[in-house]
N, C-alpha and C. Protein backbone atom coordinates (compact mmCIF):
# COMPACT_ATOMS: atom_id res chain seq x y z
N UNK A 1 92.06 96.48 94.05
CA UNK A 1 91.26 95.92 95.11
C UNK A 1 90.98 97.03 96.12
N UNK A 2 89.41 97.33 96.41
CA UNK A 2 89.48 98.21 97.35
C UNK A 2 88.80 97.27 98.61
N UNK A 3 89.32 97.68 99.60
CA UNK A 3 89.20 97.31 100.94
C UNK A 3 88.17 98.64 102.25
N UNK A 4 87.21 98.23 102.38
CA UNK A 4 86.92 98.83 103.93
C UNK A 4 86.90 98.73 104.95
N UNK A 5 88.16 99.95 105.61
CA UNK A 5 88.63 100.12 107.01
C UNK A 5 88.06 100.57 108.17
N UNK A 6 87.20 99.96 108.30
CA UNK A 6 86.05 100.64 109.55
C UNK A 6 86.71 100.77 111.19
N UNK A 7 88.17 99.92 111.46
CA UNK A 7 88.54 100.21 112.08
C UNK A 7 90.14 99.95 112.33
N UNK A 8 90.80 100.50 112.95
CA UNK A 8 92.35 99.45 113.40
C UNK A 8 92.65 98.33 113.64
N UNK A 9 91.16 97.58 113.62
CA UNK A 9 91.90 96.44 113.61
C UNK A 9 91.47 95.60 112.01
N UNK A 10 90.68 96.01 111.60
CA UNK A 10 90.60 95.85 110.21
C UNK A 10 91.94 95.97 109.56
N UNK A 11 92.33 97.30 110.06
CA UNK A 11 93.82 97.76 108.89
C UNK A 11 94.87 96.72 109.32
N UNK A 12 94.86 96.80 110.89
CA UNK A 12 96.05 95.34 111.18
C UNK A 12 95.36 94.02 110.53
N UNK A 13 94.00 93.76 110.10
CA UNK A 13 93.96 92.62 109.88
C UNK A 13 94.57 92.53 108.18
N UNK A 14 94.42 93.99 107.56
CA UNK A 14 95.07 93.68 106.27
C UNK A 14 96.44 93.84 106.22
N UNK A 15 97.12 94.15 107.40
CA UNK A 15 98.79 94.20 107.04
C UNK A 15 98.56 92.47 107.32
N UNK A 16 98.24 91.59 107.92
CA UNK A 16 98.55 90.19 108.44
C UNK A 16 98.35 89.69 107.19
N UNK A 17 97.16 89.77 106.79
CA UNK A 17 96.72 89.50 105.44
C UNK A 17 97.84 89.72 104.03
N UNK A 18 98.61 90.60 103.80
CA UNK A 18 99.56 90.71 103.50
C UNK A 18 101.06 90.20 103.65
N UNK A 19 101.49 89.63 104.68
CA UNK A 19 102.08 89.20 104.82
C UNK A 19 101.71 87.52 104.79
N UNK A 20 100.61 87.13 105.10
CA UNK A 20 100.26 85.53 104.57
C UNK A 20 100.58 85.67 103.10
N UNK A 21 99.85 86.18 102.10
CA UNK A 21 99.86 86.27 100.98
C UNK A 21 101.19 87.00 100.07
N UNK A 22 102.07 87.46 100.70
CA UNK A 22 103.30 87.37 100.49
C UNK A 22 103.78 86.61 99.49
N UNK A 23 103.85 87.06 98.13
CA UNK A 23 104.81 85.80 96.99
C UNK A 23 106.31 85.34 97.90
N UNK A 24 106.69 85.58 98.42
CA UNK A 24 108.01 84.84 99.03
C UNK A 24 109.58 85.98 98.82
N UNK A 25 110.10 85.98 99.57
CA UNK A 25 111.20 86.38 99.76
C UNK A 25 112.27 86.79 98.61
N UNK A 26 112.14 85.43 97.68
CA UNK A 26 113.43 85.08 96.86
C UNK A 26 113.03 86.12 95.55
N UNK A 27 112.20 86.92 95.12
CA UNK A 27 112.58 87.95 94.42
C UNK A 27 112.69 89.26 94.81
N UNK A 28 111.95 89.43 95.92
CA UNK A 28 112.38 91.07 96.57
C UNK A 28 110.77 91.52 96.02
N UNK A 29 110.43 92.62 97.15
CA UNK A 29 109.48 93.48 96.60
C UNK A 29 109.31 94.62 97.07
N UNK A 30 108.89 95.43 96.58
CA UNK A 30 108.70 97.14 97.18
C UNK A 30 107.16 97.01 97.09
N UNK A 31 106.68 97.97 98.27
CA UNK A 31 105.17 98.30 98.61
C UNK A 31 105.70 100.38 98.61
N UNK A 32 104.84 100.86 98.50
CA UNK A 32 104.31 102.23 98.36
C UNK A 32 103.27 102.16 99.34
N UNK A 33 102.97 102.67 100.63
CA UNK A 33 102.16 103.15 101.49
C UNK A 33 101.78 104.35 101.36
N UNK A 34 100.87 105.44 100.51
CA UNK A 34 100.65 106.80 100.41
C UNK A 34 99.10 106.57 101.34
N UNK A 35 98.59 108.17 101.67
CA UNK A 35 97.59 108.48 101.93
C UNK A 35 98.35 109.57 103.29
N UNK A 36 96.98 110.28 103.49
CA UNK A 36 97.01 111.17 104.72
C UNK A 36 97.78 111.31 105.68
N UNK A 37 97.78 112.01 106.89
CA UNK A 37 98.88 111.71 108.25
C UNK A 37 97.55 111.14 108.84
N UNK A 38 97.81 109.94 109.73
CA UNK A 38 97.16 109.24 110.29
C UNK A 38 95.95 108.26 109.77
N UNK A 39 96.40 108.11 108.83
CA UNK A 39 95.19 107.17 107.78
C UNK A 39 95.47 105.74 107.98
N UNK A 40 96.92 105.51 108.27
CA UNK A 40 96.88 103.77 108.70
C UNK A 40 97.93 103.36 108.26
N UNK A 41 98.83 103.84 107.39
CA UNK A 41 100.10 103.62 106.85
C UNK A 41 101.03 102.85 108.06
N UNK A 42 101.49 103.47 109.15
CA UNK A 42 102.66 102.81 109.80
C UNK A 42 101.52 101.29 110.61
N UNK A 43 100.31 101.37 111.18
CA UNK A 43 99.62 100.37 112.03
C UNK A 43 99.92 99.59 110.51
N UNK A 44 99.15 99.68 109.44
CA UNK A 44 99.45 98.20 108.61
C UNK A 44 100.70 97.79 108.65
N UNK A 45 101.97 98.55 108.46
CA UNK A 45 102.86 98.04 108.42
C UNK A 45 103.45 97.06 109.64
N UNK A 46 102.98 97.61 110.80
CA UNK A 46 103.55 97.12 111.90
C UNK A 46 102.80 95.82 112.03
N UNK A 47 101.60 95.70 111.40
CA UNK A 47 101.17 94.38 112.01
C UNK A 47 101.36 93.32 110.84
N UNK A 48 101.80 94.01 109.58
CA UNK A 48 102.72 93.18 108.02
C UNK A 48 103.69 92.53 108.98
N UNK A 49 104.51 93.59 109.55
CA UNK A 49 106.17 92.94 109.95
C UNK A 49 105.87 91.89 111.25
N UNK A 50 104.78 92.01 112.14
CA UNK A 50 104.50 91.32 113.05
C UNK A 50 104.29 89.84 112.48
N UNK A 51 103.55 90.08 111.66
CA UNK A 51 103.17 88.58 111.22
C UNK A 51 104.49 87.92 110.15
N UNK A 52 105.43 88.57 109.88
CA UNK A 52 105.77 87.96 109.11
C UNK A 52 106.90 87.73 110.17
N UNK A 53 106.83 87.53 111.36
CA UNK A 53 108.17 87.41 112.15
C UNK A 53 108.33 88.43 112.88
N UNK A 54 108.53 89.64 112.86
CA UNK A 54 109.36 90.63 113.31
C UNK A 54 108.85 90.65 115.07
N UNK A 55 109.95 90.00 116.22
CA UNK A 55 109.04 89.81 117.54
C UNK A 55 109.68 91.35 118.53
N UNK A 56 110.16 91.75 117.89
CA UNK A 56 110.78 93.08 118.81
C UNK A 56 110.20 94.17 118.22
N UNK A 57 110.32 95.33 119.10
CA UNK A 57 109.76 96.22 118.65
C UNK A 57 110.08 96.88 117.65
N UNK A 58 108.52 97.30 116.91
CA UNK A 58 108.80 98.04 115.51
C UNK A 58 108.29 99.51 115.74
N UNK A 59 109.76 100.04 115.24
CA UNK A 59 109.36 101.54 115.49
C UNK A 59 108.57 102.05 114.56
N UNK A 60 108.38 103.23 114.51
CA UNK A 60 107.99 104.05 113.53
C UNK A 60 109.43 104.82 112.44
N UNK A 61 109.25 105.19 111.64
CA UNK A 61 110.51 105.77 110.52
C UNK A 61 110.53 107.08 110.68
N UNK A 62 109.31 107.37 111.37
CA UNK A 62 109.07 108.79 111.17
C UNK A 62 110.77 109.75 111.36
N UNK A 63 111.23 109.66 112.59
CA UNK A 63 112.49 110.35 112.40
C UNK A 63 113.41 109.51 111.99
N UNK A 64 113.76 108.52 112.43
CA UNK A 64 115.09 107.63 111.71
C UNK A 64 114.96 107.39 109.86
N UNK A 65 114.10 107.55 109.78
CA UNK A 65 113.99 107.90 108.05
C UNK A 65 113.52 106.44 107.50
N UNK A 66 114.89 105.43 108.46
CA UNK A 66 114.78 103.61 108.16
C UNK A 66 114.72 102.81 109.41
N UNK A 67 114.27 101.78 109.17
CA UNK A 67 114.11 101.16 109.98
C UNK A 67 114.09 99.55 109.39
N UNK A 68 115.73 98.73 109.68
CA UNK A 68 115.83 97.43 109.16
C UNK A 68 115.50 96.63 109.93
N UNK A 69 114.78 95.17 109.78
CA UNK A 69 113.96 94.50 110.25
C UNK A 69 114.25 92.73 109.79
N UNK A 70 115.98 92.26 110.25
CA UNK A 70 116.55 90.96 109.94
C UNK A 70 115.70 89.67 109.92
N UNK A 71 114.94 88.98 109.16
CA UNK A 71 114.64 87.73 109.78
C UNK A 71 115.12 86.79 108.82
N UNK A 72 115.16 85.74 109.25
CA UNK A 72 116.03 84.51 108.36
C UNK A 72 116.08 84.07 107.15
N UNK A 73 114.88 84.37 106.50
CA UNK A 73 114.94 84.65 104.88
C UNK A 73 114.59 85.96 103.97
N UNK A 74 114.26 86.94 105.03
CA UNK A 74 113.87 88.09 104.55
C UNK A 74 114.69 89.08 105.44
N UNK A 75 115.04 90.76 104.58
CA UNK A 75 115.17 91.74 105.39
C UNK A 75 114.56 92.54 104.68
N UNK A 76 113.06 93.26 105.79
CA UNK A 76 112.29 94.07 105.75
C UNK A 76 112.90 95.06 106.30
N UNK A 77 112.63 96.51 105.26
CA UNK A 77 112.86 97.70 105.30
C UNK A 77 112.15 98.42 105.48
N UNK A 78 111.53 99.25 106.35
CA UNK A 78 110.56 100.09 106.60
C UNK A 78 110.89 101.79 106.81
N UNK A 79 110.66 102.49 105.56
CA UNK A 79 111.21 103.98 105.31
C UNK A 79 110.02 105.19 105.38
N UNK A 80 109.98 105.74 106.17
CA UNK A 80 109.08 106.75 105.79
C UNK A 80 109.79 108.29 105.59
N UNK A 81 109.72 108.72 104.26
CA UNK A 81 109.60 109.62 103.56
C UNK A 81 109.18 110.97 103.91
N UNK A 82 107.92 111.08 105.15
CA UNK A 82 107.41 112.46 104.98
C UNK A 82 108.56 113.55 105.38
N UNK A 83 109.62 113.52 106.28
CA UNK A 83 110.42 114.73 106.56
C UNK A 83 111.38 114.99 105.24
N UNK A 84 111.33 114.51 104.18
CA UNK A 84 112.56 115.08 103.46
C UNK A 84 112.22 116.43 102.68
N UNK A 85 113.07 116.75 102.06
CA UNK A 85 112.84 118.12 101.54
C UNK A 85 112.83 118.36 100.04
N UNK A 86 113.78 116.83 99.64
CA UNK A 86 114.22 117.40 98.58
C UNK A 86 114.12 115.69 98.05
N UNK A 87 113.78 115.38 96.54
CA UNK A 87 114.21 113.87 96.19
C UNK A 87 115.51 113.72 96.23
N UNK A 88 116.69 114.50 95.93
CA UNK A 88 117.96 114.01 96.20
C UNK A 88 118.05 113.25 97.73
N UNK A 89 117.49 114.02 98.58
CA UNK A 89 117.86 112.94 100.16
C UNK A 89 117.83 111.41 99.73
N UNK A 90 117.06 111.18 99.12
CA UNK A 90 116.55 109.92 99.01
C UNK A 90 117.76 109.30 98.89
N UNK A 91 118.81 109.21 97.51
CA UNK A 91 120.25 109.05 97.61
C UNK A 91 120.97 108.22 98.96
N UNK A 92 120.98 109.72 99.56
CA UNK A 92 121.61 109.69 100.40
C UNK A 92 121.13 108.25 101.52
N UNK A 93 119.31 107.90 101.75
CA UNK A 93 119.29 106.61 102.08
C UNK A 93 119.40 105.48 101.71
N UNK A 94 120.27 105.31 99.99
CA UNK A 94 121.00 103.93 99.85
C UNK A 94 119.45 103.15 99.39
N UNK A 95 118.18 103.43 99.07
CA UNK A 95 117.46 102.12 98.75
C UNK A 95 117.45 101.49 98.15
N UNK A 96 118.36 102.23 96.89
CA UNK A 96 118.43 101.23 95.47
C UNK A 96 119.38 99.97 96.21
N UNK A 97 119.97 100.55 97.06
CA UNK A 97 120.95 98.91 97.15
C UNK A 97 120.01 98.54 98.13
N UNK A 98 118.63 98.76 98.44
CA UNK A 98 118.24 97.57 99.09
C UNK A 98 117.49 96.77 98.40
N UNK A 99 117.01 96.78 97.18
CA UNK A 99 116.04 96.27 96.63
C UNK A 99 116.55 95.17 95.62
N UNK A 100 115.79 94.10 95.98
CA UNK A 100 116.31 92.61 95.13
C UNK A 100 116.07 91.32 95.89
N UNK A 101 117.00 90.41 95.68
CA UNK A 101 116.35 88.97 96.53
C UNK A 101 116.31 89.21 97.86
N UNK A 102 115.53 88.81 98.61
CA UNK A 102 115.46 88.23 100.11
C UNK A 102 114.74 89.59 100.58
N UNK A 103 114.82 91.32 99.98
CA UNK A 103 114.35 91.99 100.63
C UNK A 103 112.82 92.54 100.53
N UNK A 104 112.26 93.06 101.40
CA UNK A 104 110.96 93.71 101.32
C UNK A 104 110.95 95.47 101.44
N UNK A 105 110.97 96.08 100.83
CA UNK A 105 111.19 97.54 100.96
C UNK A 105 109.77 98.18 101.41
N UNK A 106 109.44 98.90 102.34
CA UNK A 106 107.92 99.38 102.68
C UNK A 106 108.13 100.70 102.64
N UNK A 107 107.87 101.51 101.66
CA UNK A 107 108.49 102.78 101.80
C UNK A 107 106.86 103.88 102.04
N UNK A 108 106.79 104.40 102.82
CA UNK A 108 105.68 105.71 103.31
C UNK A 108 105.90 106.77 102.30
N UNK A 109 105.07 107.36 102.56
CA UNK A 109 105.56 108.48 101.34
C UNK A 109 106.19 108.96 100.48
N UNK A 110 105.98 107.91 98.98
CA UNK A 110 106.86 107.57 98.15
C UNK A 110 106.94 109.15 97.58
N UNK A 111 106.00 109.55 97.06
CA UNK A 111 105.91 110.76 96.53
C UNK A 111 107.03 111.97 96.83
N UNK A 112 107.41 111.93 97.77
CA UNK A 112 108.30 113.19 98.20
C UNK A 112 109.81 112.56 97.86
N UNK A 113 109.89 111.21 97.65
CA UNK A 113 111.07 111.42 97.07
C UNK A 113 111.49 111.22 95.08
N UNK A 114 110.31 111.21 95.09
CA UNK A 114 110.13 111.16 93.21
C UNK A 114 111.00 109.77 92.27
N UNK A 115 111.82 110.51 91.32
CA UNK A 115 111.96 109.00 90.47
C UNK A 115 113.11 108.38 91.62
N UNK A 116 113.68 109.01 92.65
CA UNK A 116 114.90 108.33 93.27
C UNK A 116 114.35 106.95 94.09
N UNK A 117 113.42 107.14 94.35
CA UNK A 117 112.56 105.66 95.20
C UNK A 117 112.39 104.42 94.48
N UNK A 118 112.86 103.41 94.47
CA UNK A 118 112.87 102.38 93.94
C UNK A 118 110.88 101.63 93.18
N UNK A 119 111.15 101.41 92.04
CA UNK A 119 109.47 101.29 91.33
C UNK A 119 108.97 100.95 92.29
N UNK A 120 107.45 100.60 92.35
CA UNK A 120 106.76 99.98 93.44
C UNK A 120 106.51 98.34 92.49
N UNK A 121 106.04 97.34 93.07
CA UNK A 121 105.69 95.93 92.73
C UNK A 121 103.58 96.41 93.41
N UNK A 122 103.91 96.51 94.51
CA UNK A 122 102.45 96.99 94.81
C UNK A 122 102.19 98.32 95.20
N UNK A 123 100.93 99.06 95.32
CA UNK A 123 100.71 100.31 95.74
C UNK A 123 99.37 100.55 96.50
N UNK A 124 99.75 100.84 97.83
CA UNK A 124 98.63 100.98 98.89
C UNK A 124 98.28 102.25 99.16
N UNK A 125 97.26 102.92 98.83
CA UNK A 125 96.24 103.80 99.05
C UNK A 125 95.32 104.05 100.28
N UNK A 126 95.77 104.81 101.22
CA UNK A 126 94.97 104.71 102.47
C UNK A 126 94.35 105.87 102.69
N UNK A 127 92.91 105.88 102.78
CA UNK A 127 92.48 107.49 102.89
C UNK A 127 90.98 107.50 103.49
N UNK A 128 90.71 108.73 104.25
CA UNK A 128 89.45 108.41 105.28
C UNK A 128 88.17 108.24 104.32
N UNK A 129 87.33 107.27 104.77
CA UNK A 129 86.01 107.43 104.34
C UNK A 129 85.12 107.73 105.49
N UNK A 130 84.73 108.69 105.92
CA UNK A 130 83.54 109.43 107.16
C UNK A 130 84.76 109.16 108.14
N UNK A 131 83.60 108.24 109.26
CA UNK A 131 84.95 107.64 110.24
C UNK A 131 85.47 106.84 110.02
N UNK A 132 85.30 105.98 108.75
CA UNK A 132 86.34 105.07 108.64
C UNK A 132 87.40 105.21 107.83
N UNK A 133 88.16 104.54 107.25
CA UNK A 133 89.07 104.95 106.34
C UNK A 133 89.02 103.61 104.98
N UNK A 134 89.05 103.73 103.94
CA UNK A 134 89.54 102.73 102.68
C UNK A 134 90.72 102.78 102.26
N UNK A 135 90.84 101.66 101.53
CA UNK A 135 92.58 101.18 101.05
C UNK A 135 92.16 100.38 99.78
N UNK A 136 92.70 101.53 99.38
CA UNK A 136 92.86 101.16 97.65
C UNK A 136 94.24 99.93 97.46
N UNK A 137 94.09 99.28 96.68
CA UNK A 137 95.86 98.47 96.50
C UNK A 137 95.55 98.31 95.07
N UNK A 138 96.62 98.19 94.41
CA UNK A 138 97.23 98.07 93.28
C UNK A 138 98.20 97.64 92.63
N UNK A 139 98.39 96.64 91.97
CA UNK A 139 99.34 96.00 91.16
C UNK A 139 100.61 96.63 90.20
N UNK A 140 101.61 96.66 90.38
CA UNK A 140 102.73 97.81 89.38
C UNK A 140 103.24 96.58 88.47
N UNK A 141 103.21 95.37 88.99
CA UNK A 141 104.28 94.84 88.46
C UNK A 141 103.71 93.43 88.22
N UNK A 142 104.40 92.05 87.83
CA UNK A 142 103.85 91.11 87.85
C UNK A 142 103.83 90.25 89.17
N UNK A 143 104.73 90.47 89.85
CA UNK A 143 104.82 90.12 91.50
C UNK A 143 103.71 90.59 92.40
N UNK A 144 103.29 91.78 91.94
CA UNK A 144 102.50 92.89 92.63
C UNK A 144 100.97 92.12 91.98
N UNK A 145 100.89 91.95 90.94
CA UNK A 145 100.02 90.84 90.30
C UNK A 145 99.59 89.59 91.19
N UNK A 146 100.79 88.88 91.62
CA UNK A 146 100.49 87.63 92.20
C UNK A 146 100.34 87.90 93.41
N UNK A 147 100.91 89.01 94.31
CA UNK A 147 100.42 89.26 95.31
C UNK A 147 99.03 89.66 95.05
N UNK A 148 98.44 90.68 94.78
CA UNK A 148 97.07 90.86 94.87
C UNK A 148 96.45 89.62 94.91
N UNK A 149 96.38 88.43 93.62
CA UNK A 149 95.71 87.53 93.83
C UNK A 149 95.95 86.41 95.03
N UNK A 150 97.10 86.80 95.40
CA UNK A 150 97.22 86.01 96.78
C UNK A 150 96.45 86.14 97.35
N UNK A 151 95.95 87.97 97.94
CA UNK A 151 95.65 88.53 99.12
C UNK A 151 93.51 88.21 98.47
N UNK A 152 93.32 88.18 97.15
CA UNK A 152 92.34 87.51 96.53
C UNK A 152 91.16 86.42 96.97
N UNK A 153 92.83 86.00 97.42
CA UNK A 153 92.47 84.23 97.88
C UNK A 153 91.84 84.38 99.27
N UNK A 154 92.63 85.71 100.34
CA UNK A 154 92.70 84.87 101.55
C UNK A 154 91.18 85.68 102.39
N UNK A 155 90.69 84.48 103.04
CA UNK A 155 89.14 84.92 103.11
C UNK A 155 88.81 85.79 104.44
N UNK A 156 90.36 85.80 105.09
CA UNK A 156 89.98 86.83 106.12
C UNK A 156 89.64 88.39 106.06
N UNK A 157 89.47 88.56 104.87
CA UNK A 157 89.14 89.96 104.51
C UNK A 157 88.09 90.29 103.24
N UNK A 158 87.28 89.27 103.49
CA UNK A 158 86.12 89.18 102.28
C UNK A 158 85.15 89.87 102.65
N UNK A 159 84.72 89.73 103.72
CA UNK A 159 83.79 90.42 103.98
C UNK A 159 83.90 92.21 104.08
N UNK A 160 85.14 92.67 103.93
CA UNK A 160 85.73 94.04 103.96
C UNK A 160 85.90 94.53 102.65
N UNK A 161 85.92 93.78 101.64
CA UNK A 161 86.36 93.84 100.07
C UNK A 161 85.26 94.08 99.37
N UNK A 162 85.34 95.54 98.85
CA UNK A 162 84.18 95.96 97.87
C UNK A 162 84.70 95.99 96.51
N UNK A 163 85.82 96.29 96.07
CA UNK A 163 86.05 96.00 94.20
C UNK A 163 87.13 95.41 94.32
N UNK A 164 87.12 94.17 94.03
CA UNK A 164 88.37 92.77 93.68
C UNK A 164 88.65 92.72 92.59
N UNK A 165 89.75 93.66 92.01
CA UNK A 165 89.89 93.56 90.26
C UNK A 165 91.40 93.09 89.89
């Protein structure tokens, strides 16, 4: 599914959008946020975790690496990746034990930590077009499947949606 981001609030309208369309808690899912520095990665996320609950402030990962995010049937994880050096760090942040029922893993720059990052279920592509920017998404898995067609369904972002596949 590609999406056009003509502005910030487009991209917050597709993290909300994402989180409506959300398959549910009770199997766990990982998202992959790649693209550029400043392409839209942490704003979608922040306005994903907004809508899905999260009423305090959401930082950025950039230095804390993680950032856990408790709500009553879910714990959202929000990791960004760009400072590490090496895929072993990755290890050292424990994600494999976060991934499974009840959690949401949002990991930024999966790439730098290689096979140690837990598979993706979906994969978000954010990258400039002129002044605006597009967002590729993509299905890994069969969850990642039903999410897309969730996000398919929901019509607040139809008019932004140029290839629905």
């Amino acid at each position: 599914m590609d999406i056009n981001l003509a502005d910030s609030n487009v991209t917050e309208a597709l993290g909300q959008a994402l989180a409506r369309s959300f398959p549910g808690a009770s199997p766990g899912a990982v998202v992959y946020l790649q693209g550029e520095l400043g392409a839209g990665k942490t704003t979608c996320v922040r306005s994903l975790l907004r809508a899905l609950g999260v009423a305090g402030l959401v930082r950025s990962p950039t230095y804390t690496l993680v950032e856990t995010y408790n709500l009553a049937a879910l714990t959202c994880v929000h990791v960004d990746l760009y400072r590490l050096h090496a895929p072993t760090q990755v290890d050292e942040l424990g994600l494999r034990d976060l991934v499974g029922p009840g959690c949401l893993l949002l990991v930024e720059w999966p790439e730098r930590g290689g096979a140690a990052v837990p598979a993706a279920d979906l994969d978000l592509m954010l990258r400039y077009a002129g002044d605006a920017r597009e967002a590729t998404l993509s299905a890994k898995t069969p969850l990642g499947a039903e999410w897309l067609e969730n996000l398919g369904h929901d019509t607040s972002l139809s008019s932004y949606v140029s290839n629905l596949t």
